[in-house]
C-alpha atoms as a PDB file:
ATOM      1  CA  UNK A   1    -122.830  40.909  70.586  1.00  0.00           C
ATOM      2  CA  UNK A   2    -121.185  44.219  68.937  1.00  0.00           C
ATOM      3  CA  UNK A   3    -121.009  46.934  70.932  1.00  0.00           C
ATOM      4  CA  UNK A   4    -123.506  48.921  68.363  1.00  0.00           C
ATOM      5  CA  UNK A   5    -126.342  45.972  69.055  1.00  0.00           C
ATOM      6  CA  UNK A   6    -125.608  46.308  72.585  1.00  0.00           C
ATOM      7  CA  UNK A   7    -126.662  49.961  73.000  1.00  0.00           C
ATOM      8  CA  UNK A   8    -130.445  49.194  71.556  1.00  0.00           C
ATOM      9  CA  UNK A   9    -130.654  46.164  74.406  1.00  0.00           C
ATOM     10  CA  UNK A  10    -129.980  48.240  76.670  1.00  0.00           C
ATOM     11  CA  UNK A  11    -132.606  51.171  75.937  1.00  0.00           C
ATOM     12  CA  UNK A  12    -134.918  47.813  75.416  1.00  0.00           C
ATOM     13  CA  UNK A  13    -134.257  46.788  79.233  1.00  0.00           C
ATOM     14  CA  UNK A  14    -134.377  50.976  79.982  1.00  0.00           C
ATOM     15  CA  UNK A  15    -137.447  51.126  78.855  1.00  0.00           C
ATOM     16  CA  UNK A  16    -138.819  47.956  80.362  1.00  0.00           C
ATOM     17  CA  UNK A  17    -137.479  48.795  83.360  1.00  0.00           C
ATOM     18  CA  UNK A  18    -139.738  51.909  83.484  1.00  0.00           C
ATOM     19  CA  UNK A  19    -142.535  50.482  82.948  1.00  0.00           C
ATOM     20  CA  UNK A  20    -141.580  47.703  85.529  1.00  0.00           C
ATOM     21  CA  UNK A  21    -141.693  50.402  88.247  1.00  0.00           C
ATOM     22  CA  UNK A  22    -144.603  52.211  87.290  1.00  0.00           C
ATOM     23  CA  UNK A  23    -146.848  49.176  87.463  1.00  0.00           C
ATOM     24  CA  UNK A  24    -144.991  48.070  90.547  1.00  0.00           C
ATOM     25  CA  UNK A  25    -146.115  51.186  91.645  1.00  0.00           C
ATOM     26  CA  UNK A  26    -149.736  51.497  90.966  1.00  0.00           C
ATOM     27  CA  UNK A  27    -149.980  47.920  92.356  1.00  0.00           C
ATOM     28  CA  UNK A  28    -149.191  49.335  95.716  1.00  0.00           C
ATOM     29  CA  UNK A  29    -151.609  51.724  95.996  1.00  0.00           C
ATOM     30  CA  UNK A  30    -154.276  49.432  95.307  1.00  0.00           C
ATOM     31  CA  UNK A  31    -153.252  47.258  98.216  1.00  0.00           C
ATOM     32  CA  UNK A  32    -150.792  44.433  96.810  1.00  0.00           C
ATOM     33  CA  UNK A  33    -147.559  44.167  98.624  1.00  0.00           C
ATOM     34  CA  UNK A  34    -144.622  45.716  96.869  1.00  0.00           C
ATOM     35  CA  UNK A  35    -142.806  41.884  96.600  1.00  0.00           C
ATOM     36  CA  UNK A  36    -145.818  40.925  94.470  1.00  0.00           C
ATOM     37  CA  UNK A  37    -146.324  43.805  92.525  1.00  0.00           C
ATOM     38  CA  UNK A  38    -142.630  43.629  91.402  1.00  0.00           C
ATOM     39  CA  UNK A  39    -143.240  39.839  90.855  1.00  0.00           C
ATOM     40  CA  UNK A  40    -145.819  40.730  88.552  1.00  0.00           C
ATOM     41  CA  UNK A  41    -144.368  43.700  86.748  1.00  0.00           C
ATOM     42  CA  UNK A  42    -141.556  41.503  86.010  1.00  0.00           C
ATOM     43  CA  UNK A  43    -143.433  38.571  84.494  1.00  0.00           C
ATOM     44  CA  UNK A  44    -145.543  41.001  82.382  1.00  0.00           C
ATOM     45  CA  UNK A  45    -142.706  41.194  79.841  1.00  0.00           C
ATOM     46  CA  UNK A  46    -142.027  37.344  80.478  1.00  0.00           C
ATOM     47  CA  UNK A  47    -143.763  34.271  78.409  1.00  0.00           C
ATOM     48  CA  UNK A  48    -143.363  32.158  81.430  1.00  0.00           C
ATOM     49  CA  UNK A  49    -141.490  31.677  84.584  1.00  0.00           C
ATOM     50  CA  UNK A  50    -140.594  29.285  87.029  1.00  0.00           C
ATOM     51  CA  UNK A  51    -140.133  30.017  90.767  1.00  0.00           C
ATOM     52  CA  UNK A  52    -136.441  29.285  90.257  1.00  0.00           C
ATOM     53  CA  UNK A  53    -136.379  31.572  87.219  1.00  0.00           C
ATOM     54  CA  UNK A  54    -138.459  34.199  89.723  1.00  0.00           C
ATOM     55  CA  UNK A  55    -136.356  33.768  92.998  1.00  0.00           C
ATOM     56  CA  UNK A  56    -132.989  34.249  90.408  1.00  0.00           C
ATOM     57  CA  UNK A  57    -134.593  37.503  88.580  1.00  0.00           C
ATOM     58  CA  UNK A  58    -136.155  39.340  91.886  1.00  0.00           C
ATOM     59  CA  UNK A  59    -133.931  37.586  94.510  1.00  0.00           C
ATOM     60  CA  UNK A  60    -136.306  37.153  96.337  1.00  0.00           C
ATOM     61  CA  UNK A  61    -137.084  34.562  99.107  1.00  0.00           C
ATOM     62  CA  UNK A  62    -138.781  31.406  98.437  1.00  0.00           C
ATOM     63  CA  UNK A  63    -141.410  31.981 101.109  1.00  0.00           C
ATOM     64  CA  UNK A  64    -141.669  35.540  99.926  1.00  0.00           C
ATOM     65  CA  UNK A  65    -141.631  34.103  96.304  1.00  0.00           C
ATOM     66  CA  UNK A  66    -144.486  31.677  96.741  1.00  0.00           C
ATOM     67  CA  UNK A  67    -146.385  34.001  99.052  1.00  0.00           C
ATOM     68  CA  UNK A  68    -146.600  36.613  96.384  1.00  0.00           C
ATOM     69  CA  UNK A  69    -147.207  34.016  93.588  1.00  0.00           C
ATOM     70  CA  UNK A  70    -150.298  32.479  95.007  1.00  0.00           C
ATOM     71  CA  UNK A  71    -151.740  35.923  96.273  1.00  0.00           C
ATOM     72  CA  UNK A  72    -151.216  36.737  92.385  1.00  0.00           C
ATOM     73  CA  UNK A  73    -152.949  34.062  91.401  1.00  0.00           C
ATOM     74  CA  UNK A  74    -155.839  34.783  94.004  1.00  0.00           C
ATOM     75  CA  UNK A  75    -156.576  37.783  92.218  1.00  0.00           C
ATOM     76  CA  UNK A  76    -156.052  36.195  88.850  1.00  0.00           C
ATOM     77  CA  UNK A  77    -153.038  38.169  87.408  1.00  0.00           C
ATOM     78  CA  UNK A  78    -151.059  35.204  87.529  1.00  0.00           C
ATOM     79  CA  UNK A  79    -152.161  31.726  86.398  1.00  0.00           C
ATOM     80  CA  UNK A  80    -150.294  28.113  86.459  1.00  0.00           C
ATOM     81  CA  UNK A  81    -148.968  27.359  83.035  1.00  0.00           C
ATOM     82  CA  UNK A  82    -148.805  23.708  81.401  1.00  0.00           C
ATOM     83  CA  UNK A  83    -145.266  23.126  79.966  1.00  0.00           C
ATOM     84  CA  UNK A  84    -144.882  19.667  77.695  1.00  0.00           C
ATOM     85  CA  UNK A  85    -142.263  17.777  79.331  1.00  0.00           C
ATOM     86  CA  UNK A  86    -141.321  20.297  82.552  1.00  0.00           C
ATOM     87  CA  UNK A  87    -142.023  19.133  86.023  1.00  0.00           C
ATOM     88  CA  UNK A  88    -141.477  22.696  87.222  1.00  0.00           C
ATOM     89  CA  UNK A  89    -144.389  24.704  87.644  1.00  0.00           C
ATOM     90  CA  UNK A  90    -144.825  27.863  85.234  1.00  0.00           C
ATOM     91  CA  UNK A  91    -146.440  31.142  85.471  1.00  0.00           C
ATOM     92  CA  UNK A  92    -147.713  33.366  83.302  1.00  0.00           C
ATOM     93  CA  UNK A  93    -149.005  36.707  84.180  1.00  0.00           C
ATOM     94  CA  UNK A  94    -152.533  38.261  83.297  1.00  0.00           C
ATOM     95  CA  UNK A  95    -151.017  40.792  80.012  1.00  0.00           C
ATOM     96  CA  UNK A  96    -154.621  41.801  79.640  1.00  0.00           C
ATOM     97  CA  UNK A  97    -155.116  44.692  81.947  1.00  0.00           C
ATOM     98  CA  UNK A  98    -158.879  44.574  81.193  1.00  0.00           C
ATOM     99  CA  UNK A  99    -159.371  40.974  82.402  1.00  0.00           C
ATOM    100  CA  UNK A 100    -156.709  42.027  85.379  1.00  0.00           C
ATOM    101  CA  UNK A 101    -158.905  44.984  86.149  1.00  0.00           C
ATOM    102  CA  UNK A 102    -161.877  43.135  85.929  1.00  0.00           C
ATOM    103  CA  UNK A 103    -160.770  40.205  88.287  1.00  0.00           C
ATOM    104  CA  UNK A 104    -159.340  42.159  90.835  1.00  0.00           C
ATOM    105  CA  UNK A 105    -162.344  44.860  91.256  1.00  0.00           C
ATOM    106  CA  UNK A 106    -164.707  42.514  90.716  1.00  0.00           C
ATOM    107  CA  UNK A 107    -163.405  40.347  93.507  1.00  0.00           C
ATOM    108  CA  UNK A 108    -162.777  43.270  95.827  1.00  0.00           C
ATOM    109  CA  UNK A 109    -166.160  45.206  95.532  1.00  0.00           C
ATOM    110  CA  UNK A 110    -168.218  41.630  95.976  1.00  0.00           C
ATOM    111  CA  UNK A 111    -166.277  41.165  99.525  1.00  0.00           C
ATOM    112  CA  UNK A 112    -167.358  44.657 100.451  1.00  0.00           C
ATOM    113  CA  UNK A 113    -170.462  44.781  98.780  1.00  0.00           C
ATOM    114  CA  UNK A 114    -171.347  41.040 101.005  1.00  0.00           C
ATOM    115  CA  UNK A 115    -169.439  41.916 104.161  1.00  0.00           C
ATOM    116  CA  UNK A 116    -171.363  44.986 104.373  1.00  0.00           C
ATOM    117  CA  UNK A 117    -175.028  44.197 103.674  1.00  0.00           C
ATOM    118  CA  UNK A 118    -173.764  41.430 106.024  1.00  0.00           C
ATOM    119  CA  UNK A 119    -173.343  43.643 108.246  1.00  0.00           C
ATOM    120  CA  UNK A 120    -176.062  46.111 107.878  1.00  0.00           C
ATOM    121  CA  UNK A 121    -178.667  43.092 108.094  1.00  0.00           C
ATOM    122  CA  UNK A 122    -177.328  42.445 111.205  1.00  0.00           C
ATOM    123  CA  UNK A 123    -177.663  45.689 112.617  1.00  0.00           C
ATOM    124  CA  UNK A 124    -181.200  46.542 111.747  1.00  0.00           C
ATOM    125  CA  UNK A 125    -182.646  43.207 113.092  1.00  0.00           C
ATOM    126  CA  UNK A 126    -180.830  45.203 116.020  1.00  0.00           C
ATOM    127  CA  UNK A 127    -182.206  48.003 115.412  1.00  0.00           C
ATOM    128  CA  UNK A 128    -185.850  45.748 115.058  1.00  0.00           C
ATOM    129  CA  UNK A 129    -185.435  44.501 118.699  1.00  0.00           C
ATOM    130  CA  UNK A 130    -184.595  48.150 120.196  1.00  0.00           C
ATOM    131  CA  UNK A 131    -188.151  49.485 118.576  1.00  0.00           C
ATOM    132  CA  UNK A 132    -190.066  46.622 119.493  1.00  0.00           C
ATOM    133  CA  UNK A 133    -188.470  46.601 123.092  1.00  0.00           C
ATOM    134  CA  UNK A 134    -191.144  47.397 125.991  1.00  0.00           C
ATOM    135  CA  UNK A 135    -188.176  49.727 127.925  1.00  0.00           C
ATOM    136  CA  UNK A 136    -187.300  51.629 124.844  1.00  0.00           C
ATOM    137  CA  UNK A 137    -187.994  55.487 125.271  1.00  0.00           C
ATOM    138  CA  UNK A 138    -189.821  57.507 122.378  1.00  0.00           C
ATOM    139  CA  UNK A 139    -186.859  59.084 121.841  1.00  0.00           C
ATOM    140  CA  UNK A 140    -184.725  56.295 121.831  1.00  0.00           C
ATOM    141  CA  UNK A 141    -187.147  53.859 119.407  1.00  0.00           C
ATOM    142  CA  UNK A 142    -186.694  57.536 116.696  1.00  0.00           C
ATOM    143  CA  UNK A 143    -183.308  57.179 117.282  1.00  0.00           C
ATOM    144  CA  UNK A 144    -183.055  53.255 116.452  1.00  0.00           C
ATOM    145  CA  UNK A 145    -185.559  54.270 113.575  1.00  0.00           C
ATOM    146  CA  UNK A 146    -183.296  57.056 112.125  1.00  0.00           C
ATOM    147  CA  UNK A 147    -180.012  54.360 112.157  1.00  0.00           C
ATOM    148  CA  UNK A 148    -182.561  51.772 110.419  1.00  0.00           C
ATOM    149  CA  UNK A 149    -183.619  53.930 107.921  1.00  0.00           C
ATOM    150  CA  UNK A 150    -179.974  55.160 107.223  1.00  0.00           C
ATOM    151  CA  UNK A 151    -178.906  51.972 106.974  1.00  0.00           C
ATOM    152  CA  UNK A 152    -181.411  51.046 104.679  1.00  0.00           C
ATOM    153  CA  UNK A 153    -180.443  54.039 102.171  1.00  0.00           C
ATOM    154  CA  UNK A 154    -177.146  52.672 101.663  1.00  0.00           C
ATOM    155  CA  UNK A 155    -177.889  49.369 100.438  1.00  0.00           C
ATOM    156  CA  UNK A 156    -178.811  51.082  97.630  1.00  0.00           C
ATOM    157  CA  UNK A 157    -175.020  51.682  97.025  1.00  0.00           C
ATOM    158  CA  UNK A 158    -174.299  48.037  97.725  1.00  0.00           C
ATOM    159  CA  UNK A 159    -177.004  47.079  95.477  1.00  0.00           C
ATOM    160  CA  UNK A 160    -175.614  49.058  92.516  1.00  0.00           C
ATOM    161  CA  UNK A 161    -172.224  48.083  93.287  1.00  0.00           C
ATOM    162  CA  UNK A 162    -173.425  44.420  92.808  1.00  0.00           C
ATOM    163  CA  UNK A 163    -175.525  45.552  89.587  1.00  0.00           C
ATOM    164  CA  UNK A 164    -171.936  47.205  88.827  1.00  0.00           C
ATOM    165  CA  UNK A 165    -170.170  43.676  88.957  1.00  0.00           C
ATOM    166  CA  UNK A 166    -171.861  42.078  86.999  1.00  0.00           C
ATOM    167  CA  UNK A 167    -171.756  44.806  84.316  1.00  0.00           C
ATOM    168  CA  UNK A 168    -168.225  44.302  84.417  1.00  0.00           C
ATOM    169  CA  UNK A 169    -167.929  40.464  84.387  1.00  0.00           C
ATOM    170  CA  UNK A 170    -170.776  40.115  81.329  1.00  0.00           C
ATOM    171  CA  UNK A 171    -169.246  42.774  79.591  1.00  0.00           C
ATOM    172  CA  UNK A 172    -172.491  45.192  79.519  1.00  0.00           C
ATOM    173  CA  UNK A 173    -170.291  47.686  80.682  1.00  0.00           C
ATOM    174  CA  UNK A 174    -168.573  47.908  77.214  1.00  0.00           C
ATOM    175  CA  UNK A 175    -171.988  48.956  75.780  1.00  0.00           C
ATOM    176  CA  UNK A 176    -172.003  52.421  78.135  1.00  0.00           C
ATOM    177  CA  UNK A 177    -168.151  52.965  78.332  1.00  0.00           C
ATOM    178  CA  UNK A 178    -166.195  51.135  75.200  1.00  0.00           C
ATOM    179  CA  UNK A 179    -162.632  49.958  75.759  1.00  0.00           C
ATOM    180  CA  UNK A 180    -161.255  52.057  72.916  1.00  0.00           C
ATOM    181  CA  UNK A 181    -163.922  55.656  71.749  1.00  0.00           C
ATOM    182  CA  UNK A 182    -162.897  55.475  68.331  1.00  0.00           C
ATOM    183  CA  UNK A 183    -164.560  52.120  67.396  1.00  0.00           C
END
């Protein structure tokens, strides 16, 4: 390679680079471990890799390599690639940030929407027992009332957050909020 083609590689890799730490990044705040968001961030500008080709371009552990890989593929920004005439296994990340974005909230508000109503079921056939208890006070059957009540205001949220879901995974949502305003 000249020396004049090698200058434009390396503002290509620059540049990729960049954007390989910002997404790394933003993947930590939203709660994926740093090894896995730099696994990612990597394969984004990758057709396909194999853990080899991984562990070589991260240096990264094989544990550490296949822990990050399948929690990827958990939240469906990775998927398990068919190559003709490999027996490695390949992996391609998710290049579609709306199909990313929709896995991965999707899957995360369900678990809180179901752990909480979960939760908040239990609580007011608690509350149920206190008010229909012989030894509970006046004061403390309001009380029990006033949690029960409360409680049953915020399903509303985890109601909505369900409608919310589904929005997202039938695409309904494109309707209110379009992927690109100018169409």
């Amino acid at each position: 390679m000249s020396e004049s083609s090698e200058r434009p590689k390396m503002n290509i890799e620059k540049a990729k680079d960049k954007v390989i730490g910002t997404i790394a990044e933003t993947m930590d705040l939203y709660g994926v471990t740093p090894a896995a968001a730099n696994l990612y961030a990597t394969m984004y500008f990758k057709d396909q890799m194999t853990l080899d080709e991984m562990r070589t371009e991260l240096g990264m552990s094989k544990p550490s390599m296949s822990t990050s890989v399948r929690r990827l593929q958990e939240i469906k920004m990775v998927k398990k690639t068919f190559t003709r005439g490999s027996r490695k296994h390949t992996y391609a990340a998710e290049k579609n940030f709306f199909r990313s974005f929709m896995a991965f909230y999707c899957q995360m508000w369900e678990r809180e929407a179901k752990m909480n109503m979960e939760a908040i079921e239990e609580a007011q056939e608690d509350f149920i027992e206190v008010i229909k208890d012989s030894n509970s006070t006046p004061e403390i059957v309001a009380e029990a009332k006033t949690y029960y009540d409360q409680l049953e205001e915020s399903k509303t949220y985890y109601r909505w957050l369900d409608d919310l879901v589904e929005s997202i995974r039938s695409g309904k949502i494109f309707e209110f909020l379009p992927k690109d305003p100018q169409e």
